[in-house]
C-alpha atoms as a PDB file:
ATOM      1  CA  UNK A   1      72.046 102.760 116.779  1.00  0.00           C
ATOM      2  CA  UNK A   2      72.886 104.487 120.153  1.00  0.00           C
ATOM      3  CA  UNK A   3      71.373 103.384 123.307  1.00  0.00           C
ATOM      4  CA  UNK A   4      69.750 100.574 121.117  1.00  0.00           C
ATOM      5  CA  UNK A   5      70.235  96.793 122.458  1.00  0.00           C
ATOM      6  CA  UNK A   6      70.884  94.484 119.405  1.00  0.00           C
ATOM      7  CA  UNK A   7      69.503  91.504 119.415  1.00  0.00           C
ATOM      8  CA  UNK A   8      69.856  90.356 115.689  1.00  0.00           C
ATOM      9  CA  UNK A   9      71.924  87.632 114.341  1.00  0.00           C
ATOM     10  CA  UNK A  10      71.905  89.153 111.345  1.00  0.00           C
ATOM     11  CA  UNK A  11      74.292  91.759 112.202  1.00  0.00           C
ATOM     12  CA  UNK A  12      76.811  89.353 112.560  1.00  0.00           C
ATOM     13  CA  UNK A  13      79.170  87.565 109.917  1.00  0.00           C
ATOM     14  CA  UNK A  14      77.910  84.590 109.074  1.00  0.00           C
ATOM     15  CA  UNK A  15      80.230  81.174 110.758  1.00  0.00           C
ATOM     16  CA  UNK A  16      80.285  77.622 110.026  1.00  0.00           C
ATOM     17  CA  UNK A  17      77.562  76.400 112.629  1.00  0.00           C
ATOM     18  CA  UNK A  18      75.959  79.849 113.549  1.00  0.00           C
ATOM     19  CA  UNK A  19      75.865  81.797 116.770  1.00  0.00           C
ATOM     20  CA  UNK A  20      74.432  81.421 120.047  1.00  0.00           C
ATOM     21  CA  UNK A  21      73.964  83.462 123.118  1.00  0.00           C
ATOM     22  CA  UNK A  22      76.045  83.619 126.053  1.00  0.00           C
ATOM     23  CA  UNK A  23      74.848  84.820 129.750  1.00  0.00           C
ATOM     24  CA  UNK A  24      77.426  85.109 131.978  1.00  0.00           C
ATOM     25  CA  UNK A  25      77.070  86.418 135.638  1.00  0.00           C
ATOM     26  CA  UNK A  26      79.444  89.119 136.019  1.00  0.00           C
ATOM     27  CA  UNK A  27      77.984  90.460 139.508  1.00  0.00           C
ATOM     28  CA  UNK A  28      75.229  93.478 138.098  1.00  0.00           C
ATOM     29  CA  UNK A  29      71.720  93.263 137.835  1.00  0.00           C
ATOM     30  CA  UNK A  30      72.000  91.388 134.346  1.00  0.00           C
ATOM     31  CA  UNK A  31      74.345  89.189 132.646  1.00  0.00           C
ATOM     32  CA  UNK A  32      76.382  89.803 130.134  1.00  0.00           C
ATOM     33  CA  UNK A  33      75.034  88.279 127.203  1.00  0.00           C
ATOM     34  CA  UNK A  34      77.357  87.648 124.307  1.00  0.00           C
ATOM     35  CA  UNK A  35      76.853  86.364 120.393  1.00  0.00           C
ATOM     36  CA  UNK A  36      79.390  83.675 120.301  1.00  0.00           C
ATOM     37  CA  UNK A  37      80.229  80.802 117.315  1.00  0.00           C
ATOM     38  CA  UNK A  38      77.394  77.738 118.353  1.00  0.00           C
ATOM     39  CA  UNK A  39      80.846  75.581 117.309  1.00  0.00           C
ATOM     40  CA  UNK A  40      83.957  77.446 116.980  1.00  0.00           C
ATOM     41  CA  UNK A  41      85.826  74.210 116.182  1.00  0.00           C
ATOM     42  CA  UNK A  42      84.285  74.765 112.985  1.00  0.00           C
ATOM     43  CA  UNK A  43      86.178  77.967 112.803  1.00  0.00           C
ATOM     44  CA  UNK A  44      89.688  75.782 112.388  1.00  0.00           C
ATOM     45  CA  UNK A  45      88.574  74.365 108.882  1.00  0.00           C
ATOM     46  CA  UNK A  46      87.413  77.668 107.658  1.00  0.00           C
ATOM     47  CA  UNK A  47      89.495  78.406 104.214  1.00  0.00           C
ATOM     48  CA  UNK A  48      90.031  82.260 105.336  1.00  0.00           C
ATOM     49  CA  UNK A  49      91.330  81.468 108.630  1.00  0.00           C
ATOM     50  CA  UNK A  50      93.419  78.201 107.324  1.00  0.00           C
ATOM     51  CA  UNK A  51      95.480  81.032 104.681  1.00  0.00           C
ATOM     52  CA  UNK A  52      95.367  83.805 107.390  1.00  0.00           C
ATOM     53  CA  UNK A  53      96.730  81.779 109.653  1.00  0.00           C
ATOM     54  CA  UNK A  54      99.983  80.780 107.287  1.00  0.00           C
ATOM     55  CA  UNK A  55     101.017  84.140 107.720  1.00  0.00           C
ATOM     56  CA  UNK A  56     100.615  85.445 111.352  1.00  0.00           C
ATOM     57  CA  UNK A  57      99.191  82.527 113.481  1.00  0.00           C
ATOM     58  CA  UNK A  58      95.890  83.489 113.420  1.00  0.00           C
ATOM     59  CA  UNK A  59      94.191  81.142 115.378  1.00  0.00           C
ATOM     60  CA  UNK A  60      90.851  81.254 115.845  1.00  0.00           C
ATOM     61  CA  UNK A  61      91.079  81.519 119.450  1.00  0.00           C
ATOM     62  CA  UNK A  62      88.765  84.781 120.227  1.00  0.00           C
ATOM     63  CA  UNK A  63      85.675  82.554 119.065  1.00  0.00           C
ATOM     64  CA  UNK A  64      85.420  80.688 122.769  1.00  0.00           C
ATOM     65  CA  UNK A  65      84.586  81.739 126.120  1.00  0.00           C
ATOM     66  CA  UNK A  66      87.947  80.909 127.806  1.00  0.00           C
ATOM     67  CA  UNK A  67      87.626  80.088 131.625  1.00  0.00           C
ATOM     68  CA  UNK A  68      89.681  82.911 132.983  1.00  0.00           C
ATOM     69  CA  UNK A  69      87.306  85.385 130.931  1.00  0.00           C
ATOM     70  CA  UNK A  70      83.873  85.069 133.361  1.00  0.00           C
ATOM     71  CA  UNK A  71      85.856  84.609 136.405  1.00  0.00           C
ATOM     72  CA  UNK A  72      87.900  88.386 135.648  1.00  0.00           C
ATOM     73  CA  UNK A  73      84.196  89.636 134.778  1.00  0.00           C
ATOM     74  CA  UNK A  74      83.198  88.700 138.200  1.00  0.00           C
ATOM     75  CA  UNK A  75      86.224  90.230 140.050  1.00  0.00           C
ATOM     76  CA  UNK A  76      85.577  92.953 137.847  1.00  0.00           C
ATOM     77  CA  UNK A  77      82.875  93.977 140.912  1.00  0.00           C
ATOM     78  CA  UNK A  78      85.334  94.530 143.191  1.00  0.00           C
ATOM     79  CA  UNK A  79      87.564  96.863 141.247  1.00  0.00           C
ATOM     80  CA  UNK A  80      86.582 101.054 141.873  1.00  0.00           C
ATOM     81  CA  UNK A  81      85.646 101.742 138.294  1.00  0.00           C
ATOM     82  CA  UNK A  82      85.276 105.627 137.958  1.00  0.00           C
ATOM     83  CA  UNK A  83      82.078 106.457 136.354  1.00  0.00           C
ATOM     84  CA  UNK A  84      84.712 108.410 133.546  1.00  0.00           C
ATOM     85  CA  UNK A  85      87.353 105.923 133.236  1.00  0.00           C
ATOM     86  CA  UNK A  86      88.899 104.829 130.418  1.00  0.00           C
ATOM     87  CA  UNK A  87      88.533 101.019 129.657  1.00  0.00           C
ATOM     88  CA  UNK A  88      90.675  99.284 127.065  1.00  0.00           C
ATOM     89  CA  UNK A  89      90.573  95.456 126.246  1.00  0.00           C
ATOM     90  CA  UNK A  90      93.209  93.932 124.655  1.00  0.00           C
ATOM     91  CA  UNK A  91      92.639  90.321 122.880  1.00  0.00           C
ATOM     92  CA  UNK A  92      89.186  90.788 123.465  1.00  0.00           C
ATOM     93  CA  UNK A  93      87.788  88.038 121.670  1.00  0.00           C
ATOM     94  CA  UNK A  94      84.241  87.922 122.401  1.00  0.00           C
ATOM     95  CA  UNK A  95      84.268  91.378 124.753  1.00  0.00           C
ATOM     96  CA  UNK A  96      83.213  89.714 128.024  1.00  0.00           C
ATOM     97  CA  UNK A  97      86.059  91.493 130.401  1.00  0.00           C
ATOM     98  CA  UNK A  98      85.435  94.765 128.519  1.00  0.00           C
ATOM     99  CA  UNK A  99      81.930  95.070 128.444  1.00  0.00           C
ATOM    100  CA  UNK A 100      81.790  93.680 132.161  1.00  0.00           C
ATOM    101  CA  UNK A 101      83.582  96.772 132.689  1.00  0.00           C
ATOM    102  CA  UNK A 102      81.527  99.165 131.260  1.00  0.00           C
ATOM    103  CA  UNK A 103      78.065  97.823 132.619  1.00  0.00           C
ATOM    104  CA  UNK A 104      79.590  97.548 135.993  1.00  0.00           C
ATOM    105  CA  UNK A 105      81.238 101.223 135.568  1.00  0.00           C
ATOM    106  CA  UNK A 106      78.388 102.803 134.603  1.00  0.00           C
ATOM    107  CA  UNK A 107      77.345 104.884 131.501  1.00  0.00           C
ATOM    108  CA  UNK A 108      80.403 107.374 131.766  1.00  0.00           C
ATOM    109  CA  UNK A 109      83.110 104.766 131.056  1.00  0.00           C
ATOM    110  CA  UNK A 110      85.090 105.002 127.678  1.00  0.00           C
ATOM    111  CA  UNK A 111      85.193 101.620 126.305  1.00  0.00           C
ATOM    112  CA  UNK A 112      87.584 100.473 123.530  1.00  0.00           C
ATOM    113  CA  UNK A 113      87.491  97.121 122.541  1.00  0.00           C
ATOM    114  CA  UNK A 114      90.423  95.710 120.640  1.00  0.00           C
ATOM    115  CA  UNK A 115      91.548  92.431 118.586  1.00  0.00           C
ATOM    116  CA  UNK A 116      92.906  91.496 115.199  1.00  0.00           C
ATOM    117  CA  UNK A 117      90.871  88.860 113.810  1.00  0.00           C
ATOM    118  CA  UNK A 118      88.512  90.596 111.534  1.00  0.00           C
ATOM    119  CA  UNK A 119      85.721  87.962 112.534  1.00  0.00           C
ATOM    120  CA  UNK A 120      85.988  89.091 116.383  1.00  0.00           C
ATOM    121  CA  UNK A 121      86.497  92.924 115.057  1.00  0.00           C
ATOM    122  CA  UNK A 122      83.020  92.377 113.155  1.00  0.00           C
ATOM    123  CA  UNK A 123      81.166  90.529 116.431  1.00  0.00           C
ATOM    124  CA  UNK A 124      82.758  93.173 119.169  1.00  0.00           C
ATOM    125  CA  UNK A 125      80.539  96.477 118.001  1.00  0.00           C
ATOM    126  CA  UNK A 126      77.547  94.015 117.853  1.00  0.00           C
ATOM    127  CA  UNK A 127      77.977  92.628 121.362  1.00  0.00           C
ATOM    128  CA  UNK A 128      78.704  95.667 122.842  1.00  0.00           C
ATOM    129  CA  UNK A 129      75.465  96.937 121.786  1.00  0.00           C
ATOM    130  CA  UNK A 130      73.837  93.881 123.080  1.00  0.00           C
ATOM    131  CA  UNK A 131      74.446  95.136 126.212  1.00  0.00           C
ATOM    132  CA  UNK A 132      73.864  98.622 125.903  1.00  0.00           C
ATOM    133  CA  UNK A 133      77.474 100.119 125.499  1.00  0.00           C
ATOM    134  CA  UNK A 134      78.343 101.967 122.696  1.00  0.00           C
ATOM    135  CA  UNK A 135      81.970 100.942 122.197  1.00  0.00           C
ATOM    136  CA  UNK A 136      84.852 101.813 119.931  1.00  0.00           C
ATOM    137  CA  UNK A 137      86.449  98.872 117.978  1.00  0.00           C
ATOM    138  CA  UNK A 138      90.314  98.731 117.071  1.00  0.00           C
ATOM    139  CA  UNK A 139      92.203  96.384 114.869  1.00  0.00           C
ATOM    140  CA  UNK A 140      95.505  96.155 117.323  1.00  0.00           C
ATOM    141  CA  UNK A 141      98.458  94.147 116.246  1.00  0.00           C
ATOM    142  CA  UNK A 142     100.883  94.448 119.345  1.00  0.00           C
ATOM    143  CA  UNK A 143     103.584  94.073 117.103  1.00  0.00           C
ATOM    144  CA  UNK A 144     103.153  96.990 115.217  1.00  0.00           C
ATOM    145  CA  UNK A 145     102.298  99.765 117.235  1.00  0.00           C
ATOM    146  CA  UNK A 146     103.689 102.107 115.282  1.00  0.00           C
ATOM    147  CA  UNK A 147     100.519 102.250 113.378  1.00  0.00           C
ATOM    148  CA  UNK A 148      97.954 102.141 116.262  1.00  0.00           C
ATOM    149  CA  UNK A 149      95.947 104.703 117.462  1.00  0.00           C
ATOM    150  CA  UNK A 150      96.915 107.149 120.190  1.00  0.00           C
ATOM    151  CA  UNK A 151      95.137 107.086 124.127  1.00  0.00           C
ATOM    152  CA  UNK A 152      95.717 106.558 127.485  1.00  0.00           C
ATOM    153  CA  UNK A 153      93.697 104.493 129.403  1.00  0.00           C
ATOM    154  CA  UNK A 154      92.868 104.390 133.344  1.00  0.00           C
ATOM    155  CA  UNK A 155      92.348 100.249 132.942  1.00  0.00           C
ATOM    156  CA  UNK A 156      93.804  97.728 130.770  1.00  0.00           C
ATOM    157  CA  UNK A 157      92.068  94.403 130.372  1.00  0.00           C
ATOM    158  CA  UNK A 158      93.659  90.844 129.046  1.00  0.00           C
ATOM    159  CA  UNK A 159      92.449  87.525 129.640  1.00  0.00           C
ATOM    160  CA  UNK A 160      94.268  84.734 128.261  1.00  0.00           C
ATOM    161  CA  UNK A 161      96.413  86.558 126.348  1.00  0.00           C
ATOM    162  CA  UNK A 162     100.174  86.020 127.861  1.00  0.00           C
ATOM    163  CA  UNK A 163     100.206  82.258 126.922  1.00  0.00           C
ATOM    164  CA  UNK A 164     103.111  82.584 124.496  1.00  0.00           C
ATOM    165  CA  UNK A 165     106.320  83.551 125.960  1.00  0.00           C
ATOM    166  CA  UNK A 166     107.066  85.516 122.303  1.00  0.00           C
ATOM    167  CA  UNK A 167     104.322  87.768 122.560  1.00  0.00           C
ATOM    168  CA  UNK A 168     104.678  88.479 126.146  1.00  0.00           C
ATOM    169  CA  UNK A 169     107.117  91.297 125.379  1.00  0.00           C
ATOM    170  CA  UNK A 170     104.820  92.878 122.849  1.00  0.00           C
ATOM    171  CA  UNK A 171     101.639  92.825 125.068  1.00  0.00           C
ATOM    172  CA  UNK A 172     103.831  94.795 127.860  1.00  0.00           C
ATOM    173  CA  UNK A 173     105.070  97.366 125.135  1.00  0.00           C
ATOM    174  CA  UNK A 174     101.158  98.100 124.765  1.00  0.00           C
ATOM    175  CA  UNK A 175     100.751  98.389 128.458  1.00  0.00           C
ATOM    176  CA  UNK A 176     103.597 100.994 127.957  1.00  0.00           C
ATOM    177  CA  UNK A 177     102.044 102.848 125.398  1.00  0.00           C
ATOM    178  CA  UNK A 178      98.489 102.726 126.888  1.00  0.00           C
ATOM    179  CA  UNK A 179      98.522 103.143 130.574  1.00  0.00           C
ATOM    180  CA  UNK A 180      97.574 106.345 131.961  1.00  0.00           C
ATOM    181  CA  UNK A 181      99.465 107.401 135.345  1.00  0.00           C
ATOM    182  CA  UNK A 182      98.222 106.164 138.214  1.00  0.00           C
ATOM    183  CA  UNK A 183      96.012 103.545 136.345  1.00  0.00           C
ATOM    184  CA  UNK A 184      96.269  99.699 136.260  1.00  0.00           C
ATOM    185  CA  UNK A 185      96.372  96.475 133.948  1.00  0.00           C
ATOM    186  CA  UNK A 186      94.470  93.245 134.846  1.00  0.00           C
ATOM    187  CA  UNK A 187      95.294  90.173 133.070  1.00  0.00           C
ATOM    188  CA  UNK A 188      93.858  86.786 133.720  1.00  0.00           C
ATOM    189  CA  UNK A 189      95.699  83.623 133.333  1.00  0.00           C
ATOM    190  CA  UNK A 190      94.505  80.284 134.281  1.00  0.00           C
ATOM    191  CA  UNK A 191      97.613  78.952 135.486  1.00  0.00           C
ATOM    192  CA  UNK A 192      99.531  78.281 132.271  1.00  0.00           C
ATOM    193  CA  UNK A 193     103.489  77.548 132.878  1.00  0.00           C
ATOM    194  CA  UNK A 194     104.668  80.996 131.429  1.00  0.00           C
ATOM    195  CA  UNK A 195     102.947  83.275 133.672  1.00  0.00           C
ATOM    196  CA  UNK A 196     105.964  83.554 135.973  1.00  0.00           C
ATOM    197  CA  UNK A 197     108.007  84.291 132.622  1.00  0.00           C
ATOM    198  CA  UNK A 198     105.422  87.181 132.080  1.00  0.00           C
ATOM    199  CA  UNK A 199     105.668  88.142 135.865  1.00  0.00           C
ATOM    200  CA  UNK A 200     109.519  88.660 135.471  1.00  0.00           C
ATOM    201  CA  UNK A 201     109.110  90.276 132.286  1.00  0.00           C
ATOM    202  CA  UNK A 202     106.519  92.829 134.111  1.00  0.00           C
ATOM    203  CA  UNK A 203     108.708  93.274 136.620  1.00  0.00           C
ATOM    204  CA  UNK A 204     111.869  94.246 134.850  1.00  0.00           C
ATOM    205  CA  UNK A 205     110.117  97.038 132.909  1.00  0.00           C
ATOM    206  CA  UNK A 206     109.556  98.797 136.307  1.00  0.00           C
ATOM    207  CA  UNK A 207     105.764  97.825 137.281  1.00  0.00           C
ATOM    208  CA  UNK A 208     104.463  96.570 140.535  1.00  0.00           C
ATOM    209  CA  UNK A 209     103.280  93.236 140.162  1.00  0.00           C
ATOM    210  CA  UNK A 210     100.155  91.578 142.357  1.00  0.00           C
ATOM    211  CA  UNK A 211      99.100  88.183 142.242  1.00  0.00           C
ATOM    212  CA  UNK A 212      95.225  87.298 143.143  1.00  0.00           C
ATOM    213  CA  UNK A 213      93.396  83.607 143.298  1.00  0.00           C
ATOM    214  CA  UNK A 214      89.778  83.561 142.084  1.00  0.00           C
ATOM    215  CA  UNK A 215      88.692  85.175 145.169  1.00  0.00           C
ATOM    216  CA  UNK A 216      90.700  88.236 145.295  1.00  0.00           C
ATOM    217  CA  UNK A 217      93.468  87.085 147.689  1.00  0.00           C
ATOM    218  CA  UNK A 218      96.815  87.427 146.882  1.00  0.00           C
ATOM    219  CA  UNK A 219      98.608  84.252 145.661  1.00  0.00           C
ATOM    220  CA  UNK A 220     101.406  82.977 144.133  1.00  0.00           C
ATOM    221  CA  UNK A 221     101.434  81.798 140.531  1.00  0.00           C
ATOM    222  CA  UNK A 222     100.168  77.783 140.569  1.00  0.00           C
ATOM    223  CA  UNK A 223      99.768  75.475 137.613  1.00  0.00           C
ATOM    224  CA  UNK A 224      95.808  74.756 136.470  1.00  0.00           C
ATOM    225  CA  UNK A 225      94.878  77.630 139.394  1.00  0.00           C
ATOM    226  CA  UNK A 226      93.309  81.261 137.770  1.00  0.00           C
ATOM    227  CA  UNK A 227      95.580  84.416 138.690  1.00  0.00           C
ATOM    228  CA  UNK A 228      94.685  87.637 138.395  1.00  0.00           C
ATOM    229  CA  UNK A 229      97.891  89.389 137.353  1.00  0.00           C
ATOM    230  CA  UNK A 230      97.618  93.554 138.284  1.00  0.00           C
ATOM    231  CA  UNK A 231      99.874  95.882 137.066  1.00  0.00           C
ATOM    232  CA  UNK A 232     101.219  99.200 138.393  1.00  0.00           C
ATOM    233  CA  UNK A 233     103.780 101.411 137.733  1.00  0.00           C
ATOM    234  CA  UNK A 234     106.184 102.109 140.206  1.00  0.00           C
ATOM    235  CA  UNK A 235     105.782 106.193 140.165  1.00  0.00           C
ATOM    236  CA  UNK A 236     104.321 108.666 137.889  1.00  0.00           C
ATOM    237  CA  UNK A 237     108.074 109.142 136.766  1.00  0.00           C
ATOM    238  CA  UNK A 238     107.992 105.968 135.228  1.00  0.00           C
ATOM    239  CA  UNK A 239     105.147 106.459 133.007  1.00  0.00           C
ATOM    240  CA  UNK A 240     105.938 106.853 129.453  1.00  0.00           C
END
């Protein structure tokens, strides 16, 4: 399959109400374009999500095209992606940020994609490939790292993914594993009450945190108004 752009349904699992395609604009010469559920409310009355989600609150959330994602893709543009850098996404749903990354980056760029909801594990290869990027695929549960894979990575992505204040602390002990020194961690939020919780939480551990509106300016955080949240560690001493 490499270098091959998929464009089969087929390839994907099948979902109550099918897939579509997704363009999105994120600032190159061609969209993204992205198989997403045609109705992921569908997805909440699904019998294996419904007993999945009694154990570990597993939500079908990766199935929609969350505001903050296309609006990170676009600032994406702005960011000096080395054609060699290492790209990981974490939460990545559908694989917008990730894959804006890559295509914007250029063919050098190590991509790894990463969720835990085997339906969004399954579509992630697939829409990577849509788009010409040949992309590695991890099941990552923050919360047990312990059995993750090893790397170190010159950008972390996240969007929409520091909503709950419990799994704040567990998303930054991934930054800590995973960010190389000197590199940097984007997360976009769209204004949800607990970023400044996550902000604090950042800053304790030692990184240098940025704000940035939706058109790259810094900011402070603001309810209902996207944030670009950009991590940095303080030295190379501090990386782990």
């Amino acid at each position: 399959m490499d270098g091959v752009t998929v464009r089969r349904v087929d390839e994907l699992p099948e979902v109550d109400g099918g897939w579509e395609v997704l363009d999105v604009d994120v600032g190159a010469a061609d969209p993204v374009r992205l198989w997403a559920p045609r109705e992921p409310d569908r997805l909440l009355d699904d019998e294996q999500v419904v007993e999945r989600s009694q154990f570990n609150d597993s939500m079908p959330y990766w199935a929609w095209l969350w505001d903050s994602g296309p609006t990170m893709a676009r600032l994406l543009a702005r960011e000096s992606i080395g054609g060699q850098a290492a790209v990981l996404e974490l939460g990545a749903g559908l694989g917008l940020a990730g894959i804006a990354a890559a295509v914007l980056g250029g063919p050098g760029v190590d991509l790894v994609l990463t969720d835990h909801d085997p339906l969004s594990l399954a579509a992630l290869p697939v829409n990577a490939r849509r788009n010409g990027i040949e992309a590695r695929v991890w099941d990552l549960d923050w919360r047990h790292l312990g059995e993750a894979p090893e790397g170190r990575f010159d950008l972390i992505l996240g969007c929409d993914v520091a909503y709950e204040a419990k799994l704040q602390e567990p998303l930054l002990d991934v930054v800590d594993r995973y960010l190389a020194p000197g590199g940097v961690a984007l997360f976009a939020d769209p204004g949800r009450t607990r970023l400044p919780g996550f902000v604090r939480r950042a800053t304790a551990r030692g990184y240098r945190v940025e704000l940035e509106d939706a058109e790259g300016s810094p900011a402070e955080p603001e309810a209902a108004a996207f944030r670009l949240v950009r991590l940095r560690r303080e030295s190379a001493a501090g990386a782990g």
